[in-house]
PDB file of N, CA and C in Angstrom:
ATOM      1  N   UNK A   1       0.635 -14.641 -12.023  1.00  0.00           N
ATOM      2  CA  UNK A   1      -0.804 -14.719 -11.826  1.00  0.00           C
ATOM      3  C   UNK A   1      -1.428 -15.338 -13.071  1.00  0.00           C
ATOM      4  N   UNK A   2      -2.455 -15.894 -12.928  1.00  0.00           N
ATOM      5  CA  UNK A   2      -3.023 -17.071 -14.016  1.00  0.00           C
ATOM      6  C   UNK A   2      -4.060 -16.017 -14.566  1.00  0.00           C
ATOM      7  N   UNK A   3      -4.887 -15.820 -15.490  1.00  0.00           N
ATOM      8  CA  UNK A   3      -5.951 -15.138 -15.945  1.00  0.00           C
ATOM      9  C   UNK A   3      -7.352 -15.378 -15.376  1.00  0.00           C
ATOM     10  N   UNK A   4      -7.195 -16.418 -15.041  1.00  0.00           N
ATOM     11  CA  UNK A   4      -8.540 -16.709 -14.327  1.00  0.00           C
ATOM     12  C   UNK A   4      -8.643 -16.469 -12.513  1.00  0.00           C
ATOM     13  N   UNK A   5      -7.326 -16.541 -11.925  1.00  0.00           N
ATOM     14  CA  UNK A   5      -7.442 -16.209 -10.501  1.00  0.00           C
ATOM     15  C   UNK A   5      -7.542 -14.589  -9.791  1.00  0.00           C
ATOM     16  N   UNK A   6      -7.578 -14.864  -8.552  1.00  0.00           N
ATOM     17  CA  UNK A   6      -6.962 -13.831  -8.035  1.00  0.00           C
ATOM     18  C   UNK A   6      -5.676 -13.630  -8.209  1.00  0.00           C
ATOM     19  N   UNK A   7      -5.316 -12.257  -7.991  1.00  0.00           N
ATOM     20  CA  UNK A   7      -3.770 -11.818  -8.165  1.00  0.00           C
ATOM     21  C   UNK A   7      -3.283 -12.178  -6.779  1.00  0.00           C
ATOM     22  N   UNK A   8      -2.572 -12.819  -6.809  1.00  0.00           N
ATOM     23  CA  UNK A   8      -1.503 -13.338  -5.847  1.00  0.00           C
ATOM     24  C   UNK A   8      -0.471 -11.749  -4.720  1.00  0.00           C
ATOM     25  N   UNK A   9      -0.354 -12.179  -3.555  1.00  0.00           N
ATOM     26  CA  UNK A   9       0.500 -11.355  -3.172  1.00  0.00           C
ATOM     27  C   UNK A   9       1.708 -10.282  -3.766  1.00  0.00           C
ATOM     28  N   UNK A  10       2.645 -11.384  -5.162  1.00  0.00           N
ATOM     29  CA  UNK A  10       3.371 -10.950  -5.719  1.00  0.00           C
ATOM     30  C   UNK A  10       2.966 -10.232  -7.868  1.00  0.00           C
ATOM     31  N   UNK A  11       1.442  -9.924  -7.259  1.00  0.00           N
ATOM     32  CA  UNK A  11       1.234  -9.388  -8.475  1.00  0.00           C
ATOM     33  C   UNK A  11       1.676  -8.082  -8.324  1.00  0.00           C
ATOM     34  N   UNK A  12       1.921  -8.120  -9.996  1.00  0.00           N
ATOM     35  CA  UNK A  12       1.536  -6.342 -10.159  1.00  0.00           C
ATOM     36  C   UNK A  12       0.524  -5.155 -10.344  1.00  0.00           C
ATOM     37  N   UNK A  13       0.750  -4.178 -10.177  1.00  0.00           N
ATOM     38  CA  UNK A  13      -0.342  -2.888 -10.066  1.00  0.00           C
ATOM     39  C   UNK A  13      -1.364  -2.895 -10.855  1.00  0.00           C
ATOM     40  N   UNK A  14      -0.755  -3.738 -12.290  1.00  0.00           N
ATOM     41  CA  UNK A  14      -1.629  -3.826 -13.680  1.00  0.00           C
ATOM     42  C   UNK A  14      -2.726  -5.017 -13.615  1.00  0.00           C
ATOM     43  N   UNK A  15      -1.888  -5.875 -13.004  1.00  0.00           N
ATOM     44  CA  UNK A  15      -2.880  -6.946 -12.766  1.00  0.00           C
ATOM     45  C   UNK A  15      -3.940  -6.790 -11.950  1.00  0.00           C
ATOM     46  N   UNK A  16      -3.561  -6.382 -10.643  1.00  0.00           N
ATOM     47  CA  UNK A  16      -4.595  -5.932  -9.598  1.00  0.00           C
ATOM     48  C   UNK A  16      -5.768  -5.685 -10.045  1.00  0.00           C
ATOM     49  N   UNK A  17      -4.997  -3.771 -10.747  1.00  0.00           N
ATOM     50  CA  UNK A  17      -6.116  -3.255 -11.166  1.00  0.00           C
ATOM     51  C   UNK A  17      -6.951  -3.976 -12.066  1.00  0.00           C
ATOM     52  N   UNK A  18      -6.282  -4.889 -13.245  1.00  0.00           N
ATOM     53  CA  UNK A  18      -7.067  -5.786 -13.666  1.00  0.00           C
ATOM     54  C   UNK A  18      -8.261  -6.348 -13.462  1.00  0.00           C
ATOM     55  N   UNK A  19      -8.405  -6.547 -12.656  1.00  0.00           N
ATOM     56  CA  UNK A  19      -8.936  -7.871 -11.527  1.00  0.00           C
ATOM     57  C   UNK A  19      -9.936  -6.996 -11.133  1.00  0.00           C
ATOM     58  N   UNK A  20      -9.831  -5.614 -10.954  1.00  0.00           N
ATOM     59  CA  UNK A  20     -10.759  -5.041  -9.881  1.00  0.00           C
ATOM     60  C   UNK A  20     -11.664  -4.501 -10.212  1.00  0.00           C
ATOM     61  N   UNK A  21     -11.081  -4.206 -11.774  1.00  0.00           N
ATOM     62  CA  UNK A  21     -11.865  -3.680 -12.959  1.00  0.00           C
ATOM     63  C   UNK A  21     -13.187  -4.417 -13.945  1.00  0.00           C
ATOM     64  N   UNK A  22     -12.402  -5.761 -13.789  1.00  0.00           N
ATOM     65  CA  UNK A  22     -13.571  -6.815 -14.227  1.00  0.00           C
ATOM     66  C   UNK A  22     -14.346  -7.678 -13.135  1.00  0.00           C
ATOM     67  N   UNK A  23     -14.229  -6.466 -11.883  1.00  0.00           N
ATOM     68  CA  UNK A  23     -15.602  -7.527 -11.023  1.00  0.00           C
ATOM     69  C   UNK A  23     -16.123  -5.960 -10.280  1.00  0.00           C
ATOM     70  N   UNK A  24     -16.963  -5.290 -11.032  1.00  0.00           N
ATOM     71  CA  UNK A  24     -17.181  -4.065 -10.310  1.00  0.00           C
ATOM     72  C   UNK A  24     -17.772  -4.438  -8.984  1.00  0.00           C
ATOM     73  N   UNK A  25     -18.441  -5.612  -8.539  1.00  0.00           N
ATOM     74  CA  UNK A  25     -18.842  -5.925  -7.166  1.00  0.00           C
ATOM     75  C   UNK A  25     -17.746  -5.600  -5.668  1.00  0.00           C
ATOM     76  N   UNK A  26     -16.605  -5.535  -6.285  1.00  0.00           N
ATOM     77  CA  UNK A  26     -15.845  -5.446  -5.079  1.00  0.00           C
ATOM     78  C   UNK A  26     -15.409  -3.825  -5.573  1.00  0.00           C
ATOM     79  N   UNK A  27     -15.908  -2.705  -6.108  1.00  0.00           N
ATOM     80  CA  UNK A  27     -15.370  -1.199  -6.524  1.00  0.00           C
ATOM     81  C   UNK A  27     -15.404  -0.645  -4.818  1.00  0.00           C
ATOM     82  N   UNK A  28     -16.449  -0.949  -4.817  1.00  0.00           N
ATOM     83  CA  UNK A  28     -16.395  -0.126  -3.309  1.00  0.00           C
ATOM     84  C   UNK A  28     -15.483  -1.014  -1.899  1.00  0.00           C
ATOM     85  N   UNK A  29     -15.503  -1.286  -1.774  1.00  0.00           N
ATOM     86  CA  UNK A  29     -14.429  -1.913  -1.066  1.00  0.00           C
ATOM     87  C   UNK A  29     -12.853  -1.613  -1.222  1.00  0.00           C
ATOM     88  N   UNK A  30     -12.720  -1.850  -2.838  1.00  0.00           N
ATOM     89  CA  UNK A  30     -11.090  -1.233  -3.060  1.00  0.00           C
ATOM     90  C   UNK A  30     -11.207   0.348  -3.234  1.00  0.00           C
ATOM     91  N   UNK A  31     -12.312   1.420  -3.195  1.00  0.00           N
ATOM     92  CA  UNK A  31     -12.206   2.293  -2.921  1.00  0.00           C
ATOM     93  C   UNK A  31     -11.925   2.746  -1.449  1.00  0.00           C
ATOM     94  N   UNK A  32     -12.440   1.610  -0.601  1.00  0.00           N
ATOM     95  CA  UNK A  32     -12.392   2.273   0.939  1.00  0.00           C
ATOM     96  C   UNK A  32     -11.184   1.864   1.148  1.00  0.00           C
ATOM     97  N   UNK A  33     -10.504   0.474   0.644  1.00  0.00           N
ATOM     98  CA  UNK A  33      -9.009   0.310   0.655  1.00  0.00           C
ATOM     99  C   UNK A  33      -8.023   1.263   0.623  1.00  0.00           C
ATOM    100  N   UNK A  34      -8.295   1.886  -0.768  1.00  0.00           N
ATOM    101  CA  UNK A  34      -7.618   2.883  -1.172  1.00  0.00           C
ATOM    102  C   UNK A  34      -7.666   4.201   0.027  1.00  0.00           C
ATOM    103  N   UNK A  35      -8.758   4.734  -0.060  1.00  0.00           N
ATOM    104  CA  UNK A  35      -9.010   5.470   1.223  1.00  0.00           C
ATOM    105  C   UNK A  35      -8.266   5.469   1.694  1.00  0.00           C
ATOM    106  N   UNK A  36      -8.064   4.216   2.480  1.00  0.00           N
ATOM    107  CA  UNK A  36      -7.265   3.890   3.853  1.00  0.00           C
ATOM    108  C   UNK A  36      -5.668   4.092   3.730  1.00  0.00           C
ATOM    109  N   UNK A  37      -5.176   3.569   2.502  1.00  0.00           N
ATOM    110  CA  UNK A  37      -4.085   3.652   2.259  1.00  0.00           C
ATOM    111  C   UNK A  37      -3.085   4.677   2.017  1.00  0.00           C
ATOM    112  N   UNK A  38      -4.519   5.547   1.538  1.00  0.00           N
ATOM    113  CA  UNK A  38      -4.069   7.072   1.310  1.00  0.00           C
ATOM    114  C   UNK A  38      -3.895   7.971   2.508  1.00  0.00           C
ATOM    115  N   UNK A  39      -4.454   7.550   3.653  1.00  0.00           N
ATOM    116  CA  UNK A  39      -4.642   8.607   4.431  1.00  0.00           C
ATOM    117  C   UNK A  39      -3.935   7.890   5.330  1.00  0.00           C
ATOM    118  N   UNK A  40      -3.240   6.987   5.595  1.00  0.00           N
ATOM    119  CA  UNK A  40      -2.154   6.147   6.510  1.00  0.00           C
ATOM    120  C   UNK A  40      -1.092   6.940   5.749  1.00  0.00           C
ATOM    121  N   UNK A  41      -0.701   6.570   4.770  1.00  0.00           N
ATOM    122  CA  UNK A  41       0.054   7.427   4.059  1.00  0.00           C
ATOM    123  C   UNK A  41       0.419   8.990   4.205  1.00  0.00           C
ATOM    124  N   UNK A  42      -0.824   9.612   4.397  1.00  0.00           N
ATOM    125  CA  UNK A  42      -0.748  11.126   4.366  1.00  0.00           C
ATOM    126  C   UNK A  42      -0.015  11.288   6.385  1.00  0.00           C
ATOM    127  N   UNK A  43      -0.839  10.287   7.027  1.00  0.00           N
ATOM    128  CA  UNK A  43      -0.384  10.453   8.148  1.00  0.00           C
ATOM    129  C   UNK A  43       1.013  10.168   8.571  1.00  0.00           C
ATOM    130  N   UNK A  44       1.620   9.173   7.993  1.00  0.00           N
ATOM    131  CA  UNK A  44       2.798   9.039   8.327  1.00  0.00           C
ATOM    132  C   UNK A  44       4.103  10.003   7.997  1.00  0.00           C
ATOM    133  N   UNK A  45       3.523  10.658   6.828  1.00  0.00           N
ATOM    134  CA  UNK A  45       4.272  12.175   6.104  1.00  0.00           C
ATOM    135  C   UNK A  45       4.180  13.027   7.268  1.00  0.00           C
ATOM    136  N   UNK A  46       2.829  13.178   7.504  1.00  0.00           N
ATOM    137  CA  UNK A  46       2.757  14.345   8.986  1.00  0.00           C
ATOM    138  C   UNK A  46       3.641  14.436   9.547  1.00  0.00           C
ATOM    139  N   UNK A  47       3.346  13.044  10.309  1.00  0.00           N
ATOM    140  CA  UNK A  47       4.264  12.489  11.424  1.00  0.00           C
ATOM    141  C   UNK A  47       5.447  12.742  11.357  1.00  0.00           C
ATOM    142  N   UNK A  48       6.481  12.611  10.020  1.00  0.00           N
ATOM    143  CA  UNK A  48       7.716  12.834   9.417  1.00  0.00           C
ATOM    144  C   UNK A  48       8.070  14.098   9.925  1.00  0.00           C
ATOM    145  N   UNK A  49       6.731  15.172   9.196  1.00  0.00           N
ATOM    146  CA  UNK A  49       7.605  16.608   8.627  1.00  0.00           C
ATOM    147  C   UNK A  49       7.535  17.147   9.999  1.00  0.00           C
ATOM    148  N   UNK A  50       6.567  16.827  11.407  1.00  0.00           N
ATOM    149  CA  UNK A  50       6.216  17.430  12.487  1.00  0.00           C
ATOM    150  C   UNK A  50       7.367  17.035  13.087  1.00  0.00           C
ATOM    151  N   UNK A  51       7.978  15.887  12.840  1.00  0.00           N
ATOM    152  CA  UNK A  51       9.046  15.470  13.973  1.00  0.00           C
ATOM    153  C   UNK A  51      10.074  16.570  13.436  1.00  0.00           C
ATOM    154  N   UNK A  52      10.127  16.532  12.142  1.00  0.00           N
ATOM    155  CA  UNK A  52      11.187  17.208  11.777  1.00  0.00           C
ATOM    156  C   UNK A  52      12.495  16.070  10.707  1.00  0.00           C
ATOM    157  N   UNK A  53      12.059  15.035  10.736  1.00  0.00           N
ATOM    158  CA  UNK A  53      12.756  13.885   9.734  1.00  0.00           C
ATOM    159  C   UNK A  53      12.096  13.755   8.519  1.00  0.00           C
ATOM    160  N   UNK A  54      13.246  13.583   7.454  1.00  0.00           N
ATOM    161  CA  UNK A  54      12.684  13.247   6.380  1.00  0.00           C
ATOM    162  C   UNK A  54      12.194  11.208   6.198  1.00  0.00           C
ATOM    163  N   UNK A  55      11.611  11.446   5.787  1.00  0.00           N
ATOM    164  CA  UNK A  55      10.744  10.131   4.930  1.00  0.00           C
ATOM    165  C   UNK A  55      11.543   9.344   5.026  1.00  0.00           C
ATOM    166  N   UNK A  56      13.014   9.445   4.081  1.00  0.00           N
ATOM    167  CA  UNK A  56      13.985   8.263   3.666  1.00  0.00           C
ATOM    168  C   UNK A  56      14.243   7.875   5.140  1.00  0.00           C
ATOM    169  N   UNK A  57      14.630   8.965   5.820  1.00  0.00           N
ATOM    170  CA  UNK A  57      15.458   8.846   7.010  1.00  0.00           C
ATOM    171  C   UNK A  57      14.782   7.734   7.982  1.00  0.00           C
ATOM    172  N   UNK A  58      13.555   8.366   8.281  1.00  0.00           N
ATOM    173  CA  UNK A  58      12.234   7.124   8.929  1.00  0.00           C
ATOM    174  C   UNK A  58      12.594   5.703   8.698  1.00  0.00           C
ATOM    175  N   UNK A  59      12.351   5.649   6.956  1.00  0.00           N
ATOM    176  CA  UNK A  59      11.867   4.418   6.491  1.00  0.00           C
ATOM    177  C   UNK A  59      13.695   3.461   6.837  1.00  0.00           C
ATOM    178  N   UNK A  60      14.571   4.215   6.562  1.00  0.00           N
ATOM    179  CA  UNK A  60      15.970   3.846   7.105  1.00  0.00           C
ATOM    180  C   UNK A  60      15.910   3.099   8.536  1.00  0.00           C
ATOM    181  N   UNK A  61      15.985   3.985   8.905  1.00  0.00           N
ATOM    182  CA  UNK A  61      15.863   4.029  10.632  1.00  0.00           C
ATOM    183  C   UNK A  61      15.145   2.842  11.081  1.00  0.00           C
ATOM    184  N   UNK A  62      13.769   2.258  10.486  1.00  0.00           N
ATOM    185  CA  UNK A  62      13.391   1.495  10.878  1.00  0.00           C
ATOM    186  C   UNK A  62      13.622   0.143  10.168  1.00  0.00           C
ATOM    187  N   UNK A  63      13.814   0.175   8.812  1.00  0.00           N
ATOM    188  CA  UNK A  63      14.601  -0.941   8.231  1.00  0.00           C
ATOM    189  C   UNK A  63      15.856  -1.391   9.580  1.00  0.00           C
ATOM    190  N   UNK A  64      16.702  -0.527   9.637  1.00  0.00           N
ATOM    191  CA  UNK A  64      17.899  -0.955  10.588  1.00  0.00           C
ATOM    192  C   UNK A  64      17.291  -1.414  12.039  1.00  0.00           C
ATOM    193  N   UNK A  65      16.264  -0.996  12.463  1.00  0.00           N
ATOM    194  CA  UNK A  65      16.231  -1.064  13.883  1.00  0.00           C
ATOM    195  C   UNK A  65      14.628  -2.878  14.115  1.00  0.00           C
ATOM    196  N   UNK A  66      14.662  -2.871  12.584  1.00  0.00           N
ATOM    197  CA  UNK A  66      13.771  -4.483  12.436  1.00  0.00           C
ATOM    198  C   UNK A  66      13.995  -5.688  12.817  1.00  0.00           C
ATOM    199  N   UNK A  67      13.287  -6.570  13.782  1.00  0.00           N
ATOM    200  CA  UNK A  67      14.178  -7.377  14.229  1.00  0.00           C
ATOM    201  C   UNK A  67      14.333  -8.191  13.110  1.00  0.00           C
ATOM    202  N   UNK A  68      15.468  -9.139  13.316  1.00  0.00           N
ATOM    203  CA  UNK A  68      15.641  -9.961  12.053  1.00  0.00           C
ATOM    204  C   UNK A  68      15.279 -11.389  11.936  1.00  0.00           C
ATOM    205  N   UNK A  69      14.726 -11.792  10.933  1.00  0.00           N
ATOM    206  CA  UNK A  69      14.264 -13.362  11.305  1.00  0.00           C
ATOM    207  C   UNK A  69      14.843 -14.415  10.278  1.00  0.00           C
TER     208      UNK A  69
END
């Protein structure tokens, strides 16, 4: 990532936050991001512990069962 752009797909966490930090115009937005991310997150744990599978097992399971391109 260049100093003057956006962070690219393959930035890192530091940069991001970088970025997000020196344009408080977009704070609220990457807060509702975040939001979102958090609570997709929290849901998919649910989903896990209710079925009765662990996490790895899921994220396994569906790695293997991806179609391939």
């Amino acid at each position: 990532m260049t100093s003057t752009g956006k962070p690219g797909r393959d930035a890192t966490m530091r940069e991001a936050l970088a970025y997000v930090a020196r344009h408080p115009g977009i704070w609220p937005r990457f807060a509702a991001l975040l939001v979102r991310h958090v609570a997709g997150k929290a849901r998919f744990y649910m989903m896990c512990w209710r079925a009765g599978y662990r996490v790895s097992t899921v994220r396994r399971l569906a790695r293997e069962n991806a179609p391939q391109t």
